[in-house]
N, C-alpha and C. Protein backbone atom coordinates (compact mmCIF):
# COMPACT_ATOMS: atom_id res chain seq x y z
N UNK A 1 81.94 17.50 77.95
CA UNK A 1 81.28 17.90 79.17
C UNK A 1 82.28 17.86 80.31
N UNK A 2 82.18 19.07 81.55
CA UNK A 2 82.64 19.07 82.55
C UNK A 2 82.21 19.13 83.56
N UNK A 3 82.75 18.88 84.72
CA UNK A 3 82.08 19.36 85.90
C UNK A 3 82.65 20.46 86.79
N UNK A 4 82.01 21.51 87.21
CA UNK A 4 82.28 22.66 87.84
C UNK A 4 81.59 22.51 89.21
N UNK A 5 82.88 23.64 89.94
CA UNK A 5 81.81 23.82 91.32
C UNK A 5 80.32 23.71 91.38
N UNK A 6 79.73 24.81 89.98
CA UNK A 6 78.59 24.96 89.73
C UNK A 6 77.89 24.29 89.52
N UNK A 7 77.94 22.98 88.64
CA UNK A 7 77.34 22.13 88.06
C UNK A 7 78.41 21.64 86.65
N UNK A 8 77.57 21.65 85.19
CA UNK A 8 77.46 21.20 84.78
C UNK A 8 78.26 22.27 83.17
N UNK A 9 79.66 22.00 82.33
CA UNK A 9 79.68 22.28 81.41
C UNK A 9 80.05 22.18 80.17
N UNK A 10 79.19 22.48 78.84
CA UNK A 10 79.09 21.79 78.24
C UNK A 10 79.31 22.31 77.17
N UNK A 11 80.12 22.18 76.51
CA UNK A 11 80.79 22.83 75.41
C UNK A 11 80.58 22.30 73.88
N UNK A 12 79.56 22.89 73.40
CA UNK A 12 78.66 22.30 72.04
C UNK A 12 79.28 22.69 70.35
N UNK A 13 80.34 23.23 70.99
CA UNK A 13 81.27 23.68 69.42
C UNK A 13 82.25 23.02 69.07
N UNK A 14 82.38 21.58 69.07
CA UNK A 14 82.64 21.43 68.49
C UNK A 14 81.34 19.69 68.10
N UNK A 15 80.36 20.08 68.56
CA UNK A 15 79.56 18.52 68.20
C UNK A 15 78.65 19.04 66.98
N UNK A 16 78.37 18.55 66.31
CA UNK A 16 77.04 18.67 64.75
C UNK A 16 75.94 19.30 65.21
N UNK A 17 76.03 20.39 64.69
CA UNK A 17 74.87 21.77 64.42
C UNK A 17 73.41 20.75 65.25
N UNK A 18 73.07 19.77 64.27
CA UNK A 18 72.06 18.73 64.63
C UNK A 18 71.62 18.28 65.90
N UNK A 19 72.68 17.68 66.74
CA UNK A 19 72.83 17.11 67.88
C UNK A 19 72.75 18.12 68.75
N UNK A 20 73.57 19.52 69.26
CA UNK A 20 73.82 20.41 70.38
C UNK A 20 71.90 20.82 71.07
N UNK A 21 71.12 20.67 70.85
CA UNK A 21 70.20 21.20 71.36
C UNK A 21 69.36 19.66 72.06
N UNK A 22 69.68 18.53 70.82
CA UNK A 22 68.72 16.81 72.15
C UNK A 22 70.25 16.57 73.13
N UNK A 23 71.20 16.92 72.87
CA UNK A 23 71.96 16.91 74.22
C UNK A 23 71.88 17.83 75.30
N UNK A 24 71.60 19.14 74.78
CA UNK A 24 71.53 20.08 76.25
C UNK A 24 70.17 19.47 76.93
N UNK A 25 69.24 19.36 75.88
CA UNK A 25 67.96 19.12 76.53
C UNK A 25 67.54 17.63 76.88
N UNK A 26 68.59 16.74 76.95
CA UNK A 26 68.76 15.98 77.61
C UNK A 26 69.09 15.63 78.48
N UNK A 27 70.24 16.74 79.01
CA UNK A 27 70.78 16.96 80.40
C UNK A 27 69.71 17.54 80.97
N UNK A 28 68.78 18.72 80.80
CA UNK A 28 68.00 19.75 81.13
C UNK A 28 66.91 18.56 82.10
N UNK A 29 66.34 17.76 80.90
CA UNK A 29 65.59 16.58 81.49
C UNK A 29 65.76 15.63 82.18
N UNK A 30 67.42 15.16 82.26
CA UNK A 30 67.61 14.19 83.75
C UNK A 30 67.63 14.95 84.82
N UNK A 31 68.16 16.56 84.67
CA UNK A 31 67.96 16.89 85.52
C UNK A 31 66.89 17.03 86.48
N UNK A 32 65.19 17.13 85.53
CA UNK A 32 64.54 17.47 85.85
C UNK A 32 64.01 15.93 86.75
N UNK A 33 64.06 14.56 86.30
CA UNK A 33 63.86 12.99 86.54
C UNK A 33 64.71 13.47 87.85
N UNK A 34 65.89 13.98 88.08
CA UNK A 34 66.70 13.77 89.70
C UNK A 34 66.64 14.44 90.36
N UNK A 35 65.60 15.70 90.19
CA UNK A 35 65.83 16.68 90.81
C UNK A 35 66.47 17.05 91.61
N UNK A 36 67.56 18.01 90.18
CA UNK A 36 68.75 18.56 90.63
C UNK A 36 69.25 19.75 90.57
N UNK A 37 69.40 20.39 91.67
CA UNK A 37 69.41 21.92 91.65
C UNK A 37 70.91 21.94 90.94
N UNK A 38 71.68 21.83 90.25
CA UNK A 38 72.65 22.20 89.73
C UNK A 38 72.60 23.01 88.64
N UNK A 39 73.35 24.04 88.34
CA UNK A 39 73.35 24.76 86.71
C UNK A 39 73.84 24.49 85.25
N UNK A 40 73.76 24.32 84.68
CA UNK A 40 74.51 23.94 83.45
C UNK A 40 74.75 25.30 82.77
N UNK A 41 76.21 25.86 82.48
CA UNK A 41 77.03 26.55 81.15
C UNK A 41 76.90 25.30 80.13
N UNK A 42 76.45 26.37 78.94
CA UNK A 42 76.78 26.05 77.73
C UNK A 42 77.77 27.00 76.55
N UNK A 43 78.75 26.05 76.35
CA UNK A 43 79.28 27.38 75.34
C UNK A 43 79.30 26.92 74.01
N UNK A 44 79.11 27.98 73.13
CA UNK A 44 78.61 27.71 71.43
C UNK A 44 79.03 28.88 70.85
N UNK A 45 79.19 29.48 69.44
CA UNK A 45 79.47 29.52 68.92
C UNK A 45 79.01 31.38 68.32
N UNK A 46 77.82 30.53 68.68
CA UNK A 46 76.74 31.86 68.02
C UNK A 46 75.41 32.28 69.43
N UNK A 47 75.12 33.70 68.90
CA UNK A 47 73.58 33.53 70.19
C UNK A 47 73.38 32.86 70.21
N UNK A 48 72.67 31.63 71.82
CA UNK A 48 72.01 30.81 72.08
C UNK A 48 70.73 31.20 72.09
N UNK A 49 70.13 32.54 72.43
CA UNK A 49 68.86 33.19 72.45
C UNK A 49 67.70 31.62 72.45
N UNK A 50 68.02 31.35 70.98
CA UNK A 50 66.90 30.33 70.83
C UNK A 50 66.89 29.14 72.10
N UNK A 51 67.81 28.87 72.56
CA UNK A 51 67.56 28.17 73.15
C UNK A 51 67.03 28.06 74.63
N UNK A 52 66.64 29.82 74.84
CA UNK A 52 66.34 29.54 76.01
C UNK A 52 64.43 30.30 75.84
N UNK A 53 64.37 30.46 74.96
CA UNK A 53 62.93 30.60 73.89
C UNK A 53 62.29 29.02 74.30
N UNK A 54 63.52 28.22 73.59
CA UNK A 54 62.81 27.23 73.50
C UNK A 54 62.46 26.18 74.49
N UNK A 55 63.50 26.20 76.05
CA UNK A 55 63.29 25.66 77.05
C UNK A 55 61.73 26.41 77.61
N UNK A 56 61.32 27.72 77.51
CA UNK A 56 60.39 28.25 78.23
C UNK A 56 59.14 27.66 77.20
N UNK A 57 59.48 26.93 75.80
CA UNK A 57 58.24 26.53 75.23
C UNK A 57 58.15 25.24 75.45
N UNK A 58 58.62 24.41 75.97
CA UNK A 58 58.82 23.12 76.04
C UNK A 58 58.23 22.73 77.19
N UNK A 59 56.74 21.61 77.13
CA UNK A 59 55.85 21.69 78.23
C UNK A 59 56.69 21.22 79.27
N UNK A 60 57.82 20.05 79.14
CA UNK A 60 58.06 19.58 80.17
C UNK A 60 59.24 20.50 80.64
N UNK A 61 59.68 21.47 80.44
CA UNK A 61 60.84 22.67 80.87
C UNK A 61 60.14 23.36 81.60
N UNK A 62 58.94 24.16 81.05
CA UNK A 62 58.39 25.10 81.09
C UNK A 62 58.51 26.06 82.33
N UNK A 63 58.76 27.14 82.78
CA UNK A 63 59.01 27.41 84.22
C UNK A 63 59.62 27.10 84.82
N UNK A 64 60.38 26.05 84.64
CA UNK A 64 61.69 25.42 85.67
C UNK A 64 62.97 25.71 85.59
N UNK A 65 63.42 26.69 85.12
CA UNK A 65 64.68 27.27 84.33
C UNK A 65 64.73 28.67 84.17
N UNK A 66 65.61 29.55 84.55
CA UNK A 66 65.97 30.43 84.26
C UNK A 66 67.22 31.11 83.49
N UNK A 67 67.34 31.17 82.03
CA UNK A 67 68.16 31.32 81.40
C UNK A 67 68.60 32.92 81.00
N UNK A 68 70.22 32.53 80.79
CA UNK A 68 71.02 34.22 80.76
C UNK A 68 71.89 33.54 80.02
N UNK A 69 72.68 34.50 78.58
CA UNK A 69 73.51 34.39 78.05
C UNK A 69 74.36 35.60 78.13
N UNK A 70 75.26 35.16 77.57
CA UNK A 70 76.52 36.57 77.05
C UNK A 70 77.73 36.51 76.16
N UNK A 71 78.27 37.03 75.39
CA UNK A 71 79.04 36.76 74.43
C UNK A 71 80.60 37.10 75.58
N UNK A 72 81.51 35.95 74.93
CA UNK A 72 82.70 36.09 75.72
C UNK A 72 83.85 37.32 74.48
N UNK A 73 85.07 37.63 75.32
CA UNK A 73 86.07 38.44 74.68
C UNK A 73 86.30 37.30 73.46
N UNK A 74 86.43 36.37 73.53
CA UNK A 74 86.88 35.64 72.66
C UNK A 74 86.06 35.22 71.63
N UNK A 75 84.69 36.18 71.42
CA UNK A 75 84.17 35.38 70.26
C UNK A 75 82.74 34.57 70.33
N UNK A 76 83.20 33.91 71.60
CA UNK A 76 82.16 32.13 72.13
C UNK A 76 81.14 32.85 72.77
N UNK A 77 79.78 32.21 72.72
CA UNK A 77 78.73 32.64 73.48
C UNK A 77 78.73 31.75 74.98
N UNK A 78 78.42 32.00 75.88
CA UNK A 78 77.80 31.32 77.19
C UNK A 78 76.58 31.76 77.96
N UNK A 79 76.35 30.40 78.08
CA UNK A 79 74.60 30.39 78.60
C UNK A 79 74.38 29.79 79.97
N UNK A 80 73.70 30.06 80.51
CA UNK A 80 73.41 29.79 81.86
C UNK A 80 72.61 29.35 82.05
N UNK A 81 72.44 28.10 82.11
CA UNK A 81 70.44 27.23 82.89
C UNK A 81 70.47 27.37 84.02
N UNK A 82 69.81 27.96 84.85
CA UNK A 82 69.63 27.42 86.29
C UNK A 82 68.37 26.88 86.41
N UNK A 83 68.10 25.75 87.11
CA UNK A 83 66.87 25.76 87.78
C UNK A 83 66.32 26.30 89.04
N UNK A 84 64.83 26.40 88.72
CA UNK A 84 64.19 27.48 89.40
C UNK A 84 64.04 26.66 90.37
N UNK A 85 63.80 26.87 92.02
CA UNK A 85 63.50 26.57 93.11
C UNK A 85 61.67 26.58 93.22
N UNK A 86 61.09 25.53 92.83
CA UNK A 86 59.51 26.19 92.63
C UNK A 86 58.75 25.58 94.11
């Protein structure tokens, strides 16, 4: 993990298939306990798609996030959380 102007980034390729999704969404959720307008990049490997499926299914996410991905020249995917201003 780093920290950017932006916020927050977090680079999940090289941690266990297993783990990369209760760590993003562990950050996702202190964020939500400090309410903190900051963004979190994630970069991985493969589409994140699911994971931003799965923040919008997740009661305590739900609506508070607005997610965008994109595949880099190099291969790596990156994802974008922002939280929503509600």
């Amino acid at each position: 993990m780093a920290q950017s102007a932006q916020g927050l980034v977090i680079d999940v390729r090289g941690v266990t298939p297993a783990m990369r999704r209760p760590i993003v969404f562990a950050v996702v959720d202190r964020m939500l306990e400090m309410d903190s307008t900051d963004s979190i990049v994630v970069i991985c490997e493969h589409d994140p798609s699911g994971l931003g499926y799965q923040l919008d299914l997740r009661r305590e996410t739900r609506g508070h996030f607005e997610f965008d991905c994109d595949q880099r020249i190099d291969g790596s995917w990156v994802a974008l959380i922002r939280r929503r201003i509600i």
